[in-house]
C-alpha atoms as a PDB file:
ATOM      1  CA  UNK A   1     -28.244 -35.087  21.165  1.00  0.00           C
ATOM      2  CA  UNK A   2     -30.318 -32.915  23.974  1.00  0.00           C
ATOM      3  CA  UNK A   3     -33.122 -32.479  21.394  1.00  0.00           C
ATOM      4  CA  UNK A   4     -33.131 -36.702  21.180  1.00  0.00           C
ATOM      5  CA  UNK A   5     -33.155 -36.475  25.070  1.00  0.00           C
ATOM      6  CA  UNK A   6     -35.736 -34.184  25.622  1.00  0.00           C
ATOM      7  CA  UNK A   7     -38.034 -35.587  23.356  1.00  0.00           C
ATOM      8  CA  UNK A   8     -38.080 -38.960  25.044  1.00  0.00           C
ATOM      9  CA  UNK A   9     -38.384 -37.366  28.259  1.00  0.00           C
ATOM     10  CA  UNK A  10     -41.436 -34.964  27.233  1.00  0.00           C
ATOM     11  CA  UNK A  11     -43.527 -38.223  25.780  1.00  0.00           C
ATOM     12  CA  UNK A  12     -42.719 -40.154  28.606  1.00  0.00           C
ATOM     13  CA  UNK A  13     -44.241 -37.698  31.344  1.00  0.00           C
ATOM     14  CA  UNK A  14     -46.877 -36.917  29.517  1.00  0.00           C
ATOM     15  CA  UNK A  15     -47.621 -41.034  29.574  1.00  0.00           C
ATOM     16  CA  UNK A  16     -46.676 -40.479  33.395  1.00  0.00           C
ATOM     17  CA  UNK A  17     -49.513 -38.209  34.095  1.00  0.00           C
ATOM     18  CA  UNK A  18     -52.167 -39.635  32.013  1.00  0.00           C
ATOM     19  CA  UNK A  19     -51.896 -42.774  34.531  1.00  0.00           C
ATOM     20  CA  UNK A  20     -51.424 -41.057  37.618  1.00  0.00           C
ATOM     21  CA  UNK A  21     -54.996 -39.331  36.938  1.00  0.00           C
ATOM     22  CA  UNK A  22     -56.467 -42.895  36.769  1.00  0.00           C
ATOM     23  CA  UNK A  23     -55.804 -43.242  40.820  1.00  0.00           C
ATOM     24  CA  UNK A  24     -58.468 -41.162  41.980  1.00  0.00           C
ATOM     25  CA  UNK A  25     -61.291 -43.016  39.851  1.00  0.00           C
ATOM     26  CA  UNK A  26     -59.585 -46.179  40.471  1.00  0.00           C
ATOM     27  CA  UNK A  27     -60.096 -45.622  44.134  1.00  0.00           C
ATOM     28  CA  UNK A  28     -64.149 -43.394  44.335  1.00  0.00           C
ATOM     29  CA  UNK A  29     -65.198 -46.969  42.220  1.00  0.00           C
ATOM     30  CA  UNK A  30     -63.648 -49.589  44.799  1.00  0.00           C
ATOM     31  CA  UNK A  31     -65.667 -47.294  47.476  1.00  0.00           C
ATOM     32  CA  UNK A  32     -68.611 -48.038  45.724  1.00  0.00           C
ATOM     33  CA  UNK A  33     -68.449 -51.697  45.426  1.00  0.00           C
ATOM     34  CA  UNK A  34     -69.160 -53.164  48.542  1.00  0.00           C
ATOM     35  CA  UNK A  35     -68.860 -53.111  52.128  1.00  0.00           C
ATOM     36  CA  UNK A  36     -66.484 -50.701  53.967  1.00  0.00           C
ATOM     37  CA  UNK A  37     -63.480 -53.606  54.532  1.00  0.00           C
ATOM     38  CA  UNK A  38     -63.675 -55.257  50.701  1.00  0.00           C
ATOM     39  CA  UNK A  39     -63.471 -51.531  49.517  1.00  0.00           C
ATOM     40  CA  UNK A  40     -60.972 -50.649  51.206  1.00  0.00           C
ATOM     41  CA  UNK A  41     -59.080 -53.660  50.318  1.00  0.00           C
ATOM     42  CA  UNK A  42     -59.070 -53.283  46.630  1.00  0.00           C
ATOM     43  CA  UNK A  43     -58.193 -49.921  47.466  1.00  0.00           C
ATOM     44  CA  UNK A  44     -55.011 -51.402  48.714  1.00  0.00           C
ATOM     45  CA  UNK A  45     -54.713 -54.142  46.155  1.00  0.00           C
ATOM     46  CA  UNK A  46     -55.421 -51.419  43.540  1.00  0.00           C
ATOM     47  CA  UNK A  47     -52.482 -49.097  45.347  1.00  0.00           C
ATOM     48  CA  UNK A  48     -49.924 -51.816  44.798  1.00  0.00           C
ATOM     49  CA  UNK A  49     -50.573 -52.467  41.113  1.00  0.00           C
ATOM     50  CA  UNK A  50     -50.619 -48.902  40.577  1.00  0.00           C
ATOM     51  CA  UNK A  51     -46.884 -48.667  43.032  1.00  0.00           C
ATOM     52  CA  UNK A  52     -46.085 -52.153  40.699  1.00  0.00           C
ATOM     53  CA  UNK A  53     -46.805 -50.237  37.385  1.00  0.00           C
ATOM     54  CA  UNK A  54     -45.269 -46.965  38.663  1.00  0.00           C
ATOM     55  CA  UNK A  55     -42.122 -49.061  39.063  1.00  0.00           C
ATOM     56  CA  UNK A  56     -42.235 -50.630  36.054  1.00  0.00           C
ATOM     57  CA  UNK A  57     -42.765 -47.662  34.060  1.00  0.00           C
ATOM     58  CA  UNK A  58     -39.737 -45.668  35.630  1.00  0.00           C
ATOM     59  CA  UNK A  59     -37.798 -48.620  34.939  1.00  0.00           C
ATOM     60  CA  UNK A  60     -38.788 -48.652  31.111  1.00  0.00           C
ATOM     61  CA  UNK A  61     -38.006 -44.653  31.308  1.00  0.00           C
ATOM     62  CA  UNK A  62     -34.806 -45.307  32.473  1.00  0.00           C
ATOM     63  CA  UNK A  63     -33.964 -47.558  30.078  1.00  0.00           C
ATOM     64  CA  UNK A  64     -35.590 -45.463  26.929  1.00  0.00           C
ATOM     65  CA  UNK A  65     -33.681 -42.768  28.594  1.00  0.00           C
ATOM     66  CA  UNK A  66     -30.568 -44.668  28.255  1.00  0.00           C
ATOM     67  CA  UNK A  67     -31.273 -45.802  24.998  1.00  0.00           C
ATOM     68  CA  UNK A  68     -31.837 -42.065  23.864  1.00  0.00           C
ATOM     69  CA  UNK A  69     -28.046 -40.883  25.079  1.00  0.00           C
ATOM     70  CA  UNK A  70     -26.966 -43.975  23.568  1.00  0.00           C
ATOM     71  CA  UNK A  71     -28.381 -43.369  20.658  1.00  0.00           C
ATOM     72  CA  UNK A  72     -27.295 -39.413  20.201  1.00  0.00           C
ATOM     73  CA  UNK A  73     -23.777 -40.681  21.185  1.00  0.00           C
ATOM     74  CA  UNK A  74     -23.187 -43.027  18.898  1.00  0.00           C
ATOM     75  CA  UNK A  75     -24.864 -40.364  15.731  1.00  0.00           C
ATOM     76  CA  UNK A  76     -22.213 -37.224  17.600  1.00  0.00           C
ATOM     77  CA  UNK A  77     -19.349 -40.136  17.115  1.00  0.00           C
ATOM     78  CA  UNK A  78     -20.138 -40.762  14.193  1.00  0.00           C
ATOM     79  CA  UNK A  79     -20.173 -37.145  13.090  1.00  0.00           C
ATOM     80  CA  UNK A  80     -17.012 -36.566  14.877  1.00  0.00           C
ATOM     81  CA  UNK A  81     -14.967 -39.210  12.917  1.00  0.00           C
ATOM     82  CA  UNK A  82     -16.584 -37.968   9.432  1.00  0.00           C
ATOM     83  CA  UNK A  83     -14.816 -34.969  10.930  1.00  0.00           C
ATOM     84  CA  UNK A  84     -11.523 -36.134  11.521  1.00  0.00           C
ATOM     85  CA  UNK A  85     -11.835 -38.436   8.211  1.00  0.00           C
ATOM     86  CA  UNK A  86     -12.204 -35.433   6.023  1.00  0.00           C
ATOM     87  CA  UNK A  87      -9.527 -33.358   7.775  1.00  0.00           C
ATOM     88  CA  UNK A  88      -7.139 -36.119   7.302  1.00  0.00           C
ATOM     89  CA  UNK A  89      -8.072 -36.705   3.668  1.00  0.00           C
ATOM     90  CA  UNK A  90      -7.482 -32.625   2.998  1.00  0.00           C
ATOM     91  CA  UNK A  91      -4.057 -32.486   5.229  1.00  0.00           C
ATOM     92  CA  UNK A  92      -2.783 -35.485   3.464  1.00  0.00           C
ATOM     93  CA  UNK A  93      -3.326 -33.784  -0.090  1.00  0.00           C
ATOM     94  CA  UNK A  94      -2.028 -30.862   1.611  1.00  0.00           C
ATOM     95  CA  UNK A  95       1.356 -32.357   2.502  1.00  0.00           C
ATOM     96  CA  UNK A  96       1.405 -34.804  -1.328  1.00  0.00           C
ATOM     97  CA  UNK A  97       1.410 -30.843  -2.571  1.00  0.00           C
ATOM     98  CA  UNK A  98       4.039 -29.331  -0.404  1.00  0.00           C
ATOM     99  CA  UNK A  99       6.058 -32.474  -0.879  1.00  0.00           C
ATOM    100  CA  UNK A 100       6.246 -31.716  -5.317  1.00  0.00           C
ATOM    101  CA  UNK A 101       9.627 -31.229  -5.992  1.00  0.00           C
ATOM    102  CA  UNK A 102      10.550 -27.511  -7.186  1.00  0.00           C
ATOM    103  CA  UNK A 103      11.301 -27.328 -11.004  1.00  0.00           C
ATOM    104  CA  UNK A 104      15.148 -27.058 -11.364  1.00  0.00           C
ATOM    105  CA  UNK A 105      17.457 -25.156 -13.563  1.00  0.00           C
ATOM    106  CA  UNK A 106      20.583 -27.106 -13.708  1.00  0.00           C
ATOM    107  CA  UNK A 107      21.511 -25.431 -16.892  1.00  0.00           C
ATOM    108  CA  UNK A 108      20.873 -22.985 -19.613  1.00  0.00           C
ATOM    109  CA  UNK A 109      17.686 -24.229 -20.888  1.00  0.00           C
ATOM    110  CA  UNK A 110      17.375 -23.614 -25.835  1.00  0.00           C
ATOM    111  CA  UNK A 111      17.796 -20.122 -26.512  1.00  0.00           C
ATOM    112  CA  UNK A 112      14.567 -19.984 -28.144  1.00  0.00           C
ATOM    113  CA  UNK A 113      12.714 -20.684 -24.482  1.00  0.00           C
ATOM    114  CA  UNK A 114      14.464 -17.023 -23.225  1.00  0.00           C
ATOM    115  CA  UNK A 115      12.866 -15.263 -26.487  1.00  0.00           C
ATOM    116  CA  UNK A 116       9.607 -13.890 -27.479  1.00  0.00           C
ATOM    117  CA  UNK A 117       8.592 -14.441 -30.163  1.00  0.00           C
ATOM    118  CA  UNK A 118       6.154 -11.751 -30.646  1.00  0.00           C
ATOM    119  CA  UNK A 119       8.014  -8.282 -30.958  1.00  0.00           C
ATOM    120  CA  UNK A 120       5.412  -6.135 -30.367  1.00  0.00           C
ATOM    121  CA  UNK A 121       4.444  -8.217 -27.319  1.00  0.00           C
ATOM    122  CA  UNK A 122       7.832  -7.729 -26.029  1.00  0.00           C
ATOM    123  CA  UNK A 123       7.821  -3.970 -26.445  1.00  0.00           C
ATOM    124  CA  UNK A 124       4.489  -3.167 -25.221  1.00  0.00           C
ATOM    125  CA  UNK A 125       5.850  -5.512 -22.015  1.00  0.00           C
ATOM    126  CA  UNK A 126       9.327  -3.545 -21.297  1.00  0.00           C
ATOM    127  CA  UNK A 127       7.314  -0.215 -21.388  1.00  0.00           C
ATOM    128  CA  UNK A 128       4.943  -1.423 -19.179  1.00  0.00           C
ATOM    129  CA  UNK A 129       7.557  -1.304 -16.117  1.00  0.00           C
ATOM    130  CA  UNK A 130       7.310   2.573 -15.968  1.00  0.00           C
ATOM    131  CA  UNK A 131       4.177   4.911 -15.952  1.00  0.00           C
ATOM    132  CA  UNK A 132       3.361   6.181 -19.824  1.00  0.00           C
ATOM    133  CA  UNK A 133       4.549   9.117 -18.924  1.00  0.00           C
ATOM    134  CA  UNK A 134       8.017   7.859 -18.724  1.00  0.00           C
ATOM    135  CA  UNK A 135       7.956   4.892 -20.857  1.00  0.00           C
ATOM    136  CA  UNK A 136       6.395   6.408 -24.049  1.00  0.00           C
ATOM    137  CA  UNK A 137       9.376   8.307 -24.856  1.00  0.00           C
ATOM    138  CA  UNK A 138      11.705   5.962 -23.677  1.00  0.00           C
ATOM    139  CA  UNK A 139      13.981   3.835 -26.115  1.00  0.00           C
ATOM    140  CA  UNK A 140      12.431   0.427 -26.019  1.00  0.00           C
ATOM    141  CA  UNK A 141      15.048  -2.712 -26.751  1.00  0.00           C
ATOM    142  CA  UNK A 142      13.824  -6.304 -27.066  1.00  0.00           C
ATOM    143  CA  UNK A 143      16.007  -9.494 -26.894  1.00  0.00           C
ATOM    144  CA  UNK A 144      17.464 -11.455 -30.275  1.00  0.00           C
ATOM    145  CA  UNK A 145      19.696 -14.594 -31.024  1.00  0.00           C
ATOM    146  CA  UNK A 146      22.593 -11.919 -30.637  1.00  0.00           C
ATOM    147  CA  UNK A 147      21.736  -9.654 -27.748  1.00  0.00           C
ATOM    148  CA  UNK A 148      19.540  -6.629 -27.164  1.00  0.00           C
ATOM    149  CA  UNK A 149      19.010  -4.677 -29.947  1.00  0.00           C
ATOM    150  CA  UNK A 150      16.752  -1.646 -30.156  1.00  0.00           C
ATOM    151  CA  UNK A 151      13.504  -1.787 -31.362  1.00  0.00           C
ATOM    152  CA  UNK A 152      11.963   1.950 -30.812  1.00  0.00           C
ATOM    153  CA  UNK A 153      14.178   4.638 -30.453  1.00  0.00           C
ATOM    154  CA  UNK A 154      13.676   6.915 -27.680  1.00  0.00           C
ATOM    155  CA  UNK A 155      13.425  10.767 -26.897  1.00  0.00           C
ATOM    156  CA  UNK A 156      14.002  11.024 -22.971  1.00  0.00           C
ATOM    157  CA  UNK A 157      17.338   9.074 -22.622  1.00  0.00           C
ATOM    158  CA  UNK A 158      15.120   6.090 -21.089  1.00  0.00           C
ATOM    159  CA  UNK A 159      15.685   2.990 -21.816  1.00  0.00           C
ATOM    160  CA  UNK A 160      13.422   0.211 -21.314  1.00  0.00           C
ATOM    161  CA  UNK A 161      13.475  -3.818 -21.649  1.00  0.00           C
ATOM    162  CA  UNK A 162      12.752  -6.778 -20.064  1.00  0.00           C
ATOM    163  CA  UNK A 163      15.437  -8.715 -18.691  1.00  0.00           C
ATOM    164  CA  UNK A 164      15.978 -12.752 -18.216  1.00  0.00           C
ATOM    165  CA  UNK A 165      16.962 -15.021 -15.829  1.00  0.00           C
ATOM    166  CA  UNK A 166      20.889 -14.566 -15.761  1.00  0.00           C
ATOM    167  CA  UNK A 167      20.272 -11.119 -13.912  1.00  0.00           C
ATOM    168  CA  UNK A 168      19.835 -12.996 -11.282  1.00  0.00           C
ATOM    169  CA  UNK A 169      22.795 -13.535  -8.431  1.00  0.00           C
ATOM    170  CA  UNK A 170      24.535 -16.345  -9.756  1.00  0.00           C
ATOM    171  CA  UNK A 171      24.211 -18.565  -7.159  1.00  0.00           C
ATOM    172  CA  UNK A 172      20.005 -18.146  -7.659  1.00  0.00           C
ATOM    173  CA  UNK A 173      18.561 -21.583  -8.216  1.00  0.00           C
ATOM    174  CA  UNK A 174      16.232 -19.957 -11.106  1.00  0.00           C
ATOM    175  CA  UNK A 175      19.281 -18.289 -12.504  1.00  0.00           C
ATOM    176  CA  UNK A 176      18.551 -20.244 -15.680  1.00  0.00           C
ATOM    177  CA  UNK A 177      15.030 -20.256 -15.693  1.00  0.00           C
ATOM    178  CA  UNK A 178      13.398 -19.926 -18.894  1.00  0.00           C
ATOM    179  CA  UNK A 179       9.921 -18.184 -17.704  1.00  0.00           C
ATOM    180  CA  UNK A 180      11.497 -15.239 -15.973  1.00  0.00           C
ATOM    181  CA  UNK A 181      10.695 -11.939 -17.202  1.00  0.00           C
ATOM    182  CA  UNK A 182      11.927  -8.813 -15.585  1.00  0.00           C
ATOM    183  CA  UNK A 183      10.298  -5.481 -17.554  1.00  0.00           C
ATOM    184  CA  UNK A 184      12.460  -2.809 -16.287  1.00  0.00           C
ATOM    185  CA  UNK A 185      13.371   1.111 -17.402  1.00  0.00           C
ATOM    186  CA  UNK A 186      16.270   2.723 -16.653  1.00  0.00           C
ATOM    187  CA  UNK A 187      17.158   6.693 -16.199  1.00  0.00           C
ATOM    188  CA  UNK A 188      19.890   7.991 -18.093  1.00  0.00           C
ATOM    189  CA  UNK A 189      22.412   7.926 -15.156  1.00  0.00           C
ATOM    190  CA  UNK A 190      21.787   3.831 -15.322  1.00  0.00           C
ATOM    191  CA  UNK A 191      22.092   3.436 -18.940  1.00  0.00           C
ATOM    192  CA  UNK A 192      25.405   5.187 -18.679  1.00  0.00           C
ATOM    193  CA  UNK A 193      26.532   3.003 -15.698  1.00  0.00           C
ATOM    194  CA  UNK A 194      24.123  -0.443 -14.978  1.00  0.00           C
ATOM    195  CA  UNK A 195      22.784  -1.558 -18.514  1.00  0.00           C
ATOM    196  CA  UNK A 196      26.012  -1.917 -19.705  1.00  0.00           C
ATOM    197  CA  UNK A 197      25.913  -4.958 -17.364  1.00  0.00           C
ATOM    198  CA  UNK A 198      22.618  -5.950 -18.764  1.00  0.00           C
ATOM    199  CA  UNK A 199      24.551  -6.697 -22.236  1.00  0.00           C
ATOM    200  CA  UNK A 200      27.523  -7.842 -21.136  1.00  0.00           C
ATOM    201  CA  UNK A 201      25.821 -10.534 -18.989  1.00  0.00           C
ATOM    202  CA  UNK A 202      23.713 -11.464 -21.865  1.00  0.00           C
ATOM    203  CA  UNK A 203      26.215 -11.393 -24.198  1.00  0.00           C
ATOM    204  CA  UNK A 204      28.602 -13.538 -22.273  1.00  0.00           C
ATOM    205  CA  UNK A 205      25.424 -16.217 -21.984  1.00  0.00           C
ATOM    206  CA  UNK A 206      24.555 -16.196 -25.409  1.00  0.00           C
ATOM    207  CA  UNK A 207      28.098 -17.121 -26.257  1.00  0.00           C
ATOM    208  CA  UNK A 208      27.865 -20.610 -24.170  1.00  0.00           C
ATOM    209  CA  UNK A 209      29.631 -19.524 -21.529  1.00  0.00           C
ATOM    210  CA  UNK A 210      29.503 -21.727 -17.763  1.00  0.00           C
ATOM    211  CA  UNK A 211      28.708 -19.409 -15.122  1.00  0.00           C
ATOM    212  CA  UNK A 212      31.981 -19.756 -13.977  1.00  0.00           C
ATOM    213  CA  UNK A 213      33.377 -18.467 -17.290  1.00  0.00           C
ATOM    214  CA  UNK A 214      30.803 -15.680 -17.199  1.00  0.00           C
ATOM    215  CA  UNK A 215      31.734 -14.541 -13.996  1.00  0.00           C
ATOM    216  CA  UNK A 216      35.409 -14.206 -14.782  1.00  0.00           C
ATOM    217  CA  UNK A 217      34.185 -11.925 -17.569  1.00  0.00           C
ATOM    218  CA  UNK A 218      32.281  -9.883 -16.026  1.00  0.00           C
ATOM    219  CA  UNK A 219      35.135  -9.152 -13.136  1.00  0.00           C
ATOM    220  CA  UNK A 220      37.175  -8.647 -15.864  1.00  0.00           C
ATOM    221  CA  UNK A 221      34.810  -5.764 -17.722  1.00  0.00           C
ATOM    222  CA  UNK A 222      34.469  -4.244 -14.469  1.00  0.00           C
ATOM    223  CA  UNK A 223      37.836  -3.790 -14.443  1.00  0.00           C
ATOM    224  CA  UNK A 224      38.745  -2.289 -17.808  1.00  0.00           C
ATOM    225  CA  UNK A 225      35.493  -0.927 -18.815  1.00  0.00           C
ATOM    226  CA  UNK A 226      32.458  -0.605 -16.540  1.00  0.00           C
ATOM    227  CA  UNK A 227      31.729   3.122 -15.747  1.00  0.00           C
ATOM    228  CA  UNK A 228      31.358   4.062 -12.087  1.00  0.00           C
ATOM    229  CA  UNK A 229      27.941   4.129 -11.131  1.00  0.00           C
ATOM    230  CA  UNK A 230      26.753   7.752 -11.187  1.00  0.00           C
ATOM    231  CA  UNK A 231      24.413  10.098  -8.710  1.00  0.00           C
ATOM    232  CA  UNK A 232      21.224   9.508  -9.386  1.00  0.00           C
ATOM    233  CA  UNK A 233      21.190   6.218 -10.647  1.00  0.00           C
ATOM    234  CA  UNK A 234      17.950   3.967 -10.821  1.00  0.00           C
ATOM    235  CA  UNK A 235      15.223   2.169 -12.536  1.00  0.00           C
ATOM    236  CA  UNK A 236      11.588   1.414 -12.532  1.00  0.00           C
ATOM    237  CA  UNK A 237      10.031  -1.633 -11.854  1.00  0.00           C
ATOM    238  CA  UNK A 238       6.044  -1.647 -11.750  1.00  0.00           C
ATOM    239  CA  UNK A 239       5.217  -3.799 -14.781  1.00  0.00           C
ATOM    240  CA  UNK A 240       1.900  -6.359 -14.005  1.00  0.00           C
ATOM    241  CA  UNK A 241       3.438  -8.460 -16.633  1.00  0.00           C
ATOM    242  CA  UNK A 242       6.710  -9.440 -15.084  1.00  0.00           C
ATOM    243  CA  UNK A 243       7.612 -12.673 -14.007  1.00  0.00           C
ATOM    244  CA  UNK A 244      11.026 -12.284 -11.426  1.00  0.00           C
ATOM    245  CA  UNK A 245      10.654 -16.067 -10.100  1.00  0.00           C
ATOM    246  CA  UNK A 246       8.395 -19.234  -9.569  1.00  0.00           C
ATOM    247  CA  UNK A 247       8.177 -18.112  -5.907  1.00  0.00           C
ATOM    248  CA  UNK A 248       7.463 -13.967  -6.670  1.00  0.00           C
ATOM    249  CA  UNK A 249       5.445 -14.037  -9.657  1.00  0.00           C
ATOM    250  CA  UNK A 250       5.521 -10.484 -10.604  1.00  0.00           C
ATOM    251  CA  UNK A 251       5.697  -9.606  -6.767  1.00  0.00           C
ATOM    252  CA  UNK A 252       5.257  -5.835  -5.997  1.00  0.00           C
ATOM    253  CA  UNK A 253       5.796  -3.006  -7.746  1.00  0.00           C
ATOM    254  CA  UNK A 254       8.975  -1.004  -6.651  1.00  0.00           C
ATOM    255  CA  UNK A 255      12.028   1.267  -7.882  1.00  0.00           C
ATOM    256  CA  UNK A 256      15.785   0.575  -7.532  1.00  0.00           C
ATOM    257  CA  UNK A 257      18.588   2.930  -6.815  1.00  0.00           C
ATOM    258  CA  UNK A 258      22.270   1.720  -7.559  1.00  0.00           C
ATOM    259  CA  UNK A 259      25.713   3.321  -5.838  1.00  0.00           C
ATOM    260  CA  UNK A 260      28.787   1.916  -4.943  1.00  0.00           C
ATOM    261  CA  UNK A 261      29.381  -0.681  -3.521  1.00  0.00           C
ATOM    262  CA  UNK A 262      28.971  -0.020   0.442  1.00  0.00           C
ATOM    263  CA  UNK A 263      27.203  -0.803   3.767  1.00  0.00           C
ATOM    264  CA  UNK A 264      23.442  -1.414   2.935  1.00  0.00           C
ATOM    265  CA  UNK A 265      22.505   0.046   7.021  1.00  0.00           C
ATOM    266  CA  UNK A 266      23.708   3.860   5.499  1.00  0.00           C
ATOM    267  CA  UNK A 267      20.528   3.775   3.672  1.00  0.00           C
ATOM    268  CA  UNK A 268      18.965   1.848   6.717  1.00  0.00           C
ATOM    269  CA  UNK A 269      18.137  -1.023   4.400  1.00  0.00           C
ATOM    270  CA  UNK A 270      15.744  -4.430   5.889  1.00  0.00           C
ATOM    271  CA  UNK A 271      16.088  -2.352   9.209  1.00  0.00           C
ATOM    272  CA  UNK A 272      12.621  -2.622  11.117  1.00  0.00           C
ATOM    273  CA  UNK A 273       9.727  -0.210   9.685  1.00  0.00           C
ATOM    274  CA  UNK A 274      12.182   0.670   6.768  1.00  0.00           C
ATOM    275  CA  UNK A 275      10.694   0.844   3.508  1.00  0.00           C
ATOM    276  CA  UNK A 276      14.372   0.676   1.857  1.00  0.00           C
ATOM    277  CA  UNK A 277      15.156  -3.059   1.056  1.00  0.00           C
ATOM    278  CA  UNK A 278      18.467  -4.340  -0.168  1.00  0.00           C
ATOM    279  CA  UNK A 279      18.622  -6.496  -3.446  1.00  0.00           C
ATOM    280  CA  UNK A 280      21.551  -9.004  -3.647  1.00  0.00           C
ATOM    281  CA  UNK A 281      21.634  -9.015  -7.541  1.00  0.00           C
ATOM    282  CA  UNK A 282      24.839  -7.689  -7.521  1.00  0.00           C
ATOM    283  CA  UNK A 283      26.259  -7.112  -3.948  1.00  0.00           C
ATOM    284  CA  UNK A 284      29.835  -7.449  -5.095  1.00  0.00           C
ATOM    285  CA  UNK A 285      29.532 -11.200  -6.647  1.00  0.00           C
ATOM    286  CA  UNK A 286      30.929 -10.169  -8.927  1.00  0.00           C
ATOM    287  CA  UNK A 287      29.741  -6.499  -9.788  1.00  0.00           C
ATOM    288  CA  UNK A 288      30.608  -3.435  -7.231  1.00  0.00           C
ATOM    289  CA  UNK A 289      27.477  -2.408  -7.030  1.00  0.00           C
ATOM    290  CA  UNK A 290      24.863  -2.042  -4.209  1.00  0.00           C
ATOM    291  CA  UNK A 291      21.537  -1.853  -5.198  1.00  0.00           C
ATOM    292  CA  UNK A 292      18.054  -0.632  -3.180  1.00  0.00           C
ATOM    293  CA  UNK A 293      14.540  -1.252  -3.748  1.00  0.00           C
ATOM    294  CA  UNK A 294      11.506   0.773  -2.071  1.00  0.00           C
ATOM    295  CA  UNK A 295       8.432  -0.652  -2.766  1.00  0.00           C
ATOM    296  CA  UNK A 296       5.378   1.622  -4.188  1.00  0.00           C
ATOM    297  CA  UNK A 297       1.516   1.705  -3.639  1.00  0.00           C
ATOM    298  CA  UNK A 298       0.991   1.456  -7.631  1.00  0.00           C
ATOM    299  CA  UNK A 299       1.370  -0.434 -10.866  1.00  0.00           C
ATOM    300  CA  UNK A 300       2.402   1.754 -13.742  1.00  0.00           C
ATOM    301  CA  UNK A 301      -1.013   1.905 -15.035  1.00  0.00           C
ATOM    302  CA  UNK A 302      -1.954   3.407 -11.897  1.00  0.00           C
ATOM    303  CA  UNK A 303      -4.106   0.175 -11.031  1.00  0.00           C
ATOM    304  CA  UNK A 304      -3.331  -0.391  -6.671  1.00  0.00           C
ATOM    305  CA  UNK A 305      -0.954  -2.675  -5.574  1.00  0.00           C
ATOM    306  CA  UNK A 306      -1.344  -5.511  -3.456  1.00  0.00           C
ATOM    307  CA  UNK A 307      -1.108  -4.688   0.853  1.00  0.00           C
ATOM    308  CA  UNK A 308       2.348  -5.849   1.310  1.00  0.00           C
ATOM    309  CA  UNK A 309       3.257  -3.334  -1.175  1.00  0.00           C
ATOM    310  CA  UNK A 310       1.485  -0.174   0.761  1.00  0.00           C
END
């Protein structure tokens, strides 16, 4: 808009001073004319066209002037509601997209959806939740119609698979979603004390059982057969394959300690600058258990992990 402006302006003083330069030579040639009186009255007559024209042309600079911040006003409106038209445009596809419903898991979606069909794929996914040096002599177990069963036998006392939805907390929306995929590897004090949970969950789901039903069964278990959870106990969780959620993704990598079931602020859990975060998977609905996760700076194959993780 001020280069519109100052254009005008520039043209019309340069048209300004052109003219003005005629006065002189207007005037020497009226001198020259005649007698002293008749030249000095079209000197006079020749100063009031030149005040008349003078006039006129401010007038018409005025107006051009006018015309110019007109002009650049209505092209800087314009531009401003192109503005405002795309920005509406891109915050109302915004809001369509926020306003999708969430996919929902009302129920235990065909068995086949939870399994994978491709063994090796499976295996090559559970081991990827601990570092090689770990998971390559760990026993690996993959998922059938039946339960787990194991599918490399192991050297360390390891064992690692990849767990489905119904490890969630029960009352988890995705607790029957079909895409989750949790590659996990647990030490020996675990397998002696937390998988056990892993098959009796999945065992319990795989019969038909309501989560109501499955509950029940698990207090029960925990009851009459569960071991208590021993020192030491944890598990690794760093695959890049996992899938915990539709909100997560594969989220961070991280490890998880289990102990009985007690106040999550002795291990200063989701306190401020803490790196110690508290998992409600189990939290005593139904299982005894408390369980910790600590986020680390890597993926098992050593590959950095994203800031929040660091």
């Amino acid at each position: 808009m001020d280069q519109i402006c100052g254009r005008a302006a520039q043209d019309e003083i340069s048209r300004e001073i052109a003219f003005l330069a005629l006065v002189p030579a207007a005037s020497s040639h009226a001198q020259q004319l005649a007698s002293p009186n008749l030249a000095q009255q079209r000197v006079t007559v020749e100063k009031v066209r030149v005040r008349s024209s003078l006039a006129k042309y401010e007038n018409e600079r005025k107006y051009k002037g006018e015309l110019a911040m007109k002009t650049a006003r209505k092209i800087m409106g314009a531009i401003l509601f192109a503005t405002w038209l795309v920005t509406a445009l891109a915050s109302a596809s915004l809001d369509s997209r926020s306003q999708e419903p969430a996919a929902s898991y009302p129920k235990m979606a065909p068995i086949d959806q939870y399994l994978i069909t491709d063994r090796n794929e499976e295996i090559s996914m559970a081991r990827s939740a601990a570092p090689p040096s770990i998971s390559n002599d760990a026993e690996v177990m993959i998922l059938g119609r039946r339960g787990y069963e194991t599918a490399v036998k192991g050297k360390n006392g390891f064992v690692c698979l990849v767990e489905r939805s119904w490890m969630s907390p029960f009352d988890f929306p995705q607790f029957w979603n079909p895409k989750m995929r949790g590659p996990i590897c647990f030490n020996p004090a675990a397998v002696r004390s937390i998988l056990p949970l892993t098959f009796k969950r999945t065992d319990l789901v795989l019969a038909g059982l309501s989560k109501a039903q499955i509950i029940e069964g698990i207090k029960a278990f925990d009851a009459k057969e569960l071991a208590p959870v021993g020192p030491g106990a944890m598990c690794y969780m760093m695959s890049t394959q996992g899938y915990l959620n539709d909100t997560a993704g594969h989220w961070v990598p991280h490890l998880m300690f289990y102990v009985p079931l007690t106040d999550p602020k002795s291990w200063g859990a989701d306190l401020p600058g803490s790196p110690v975060m508290l998992n409600p998977q189990f939290a005593g609905a139904p299982e005894p258990i408390t369980e910790y996760m600590i986020p680390v700076s890597t993926w098992s194959d050593g590959t950095a992990a994203p800031k929040e993780a660091q």
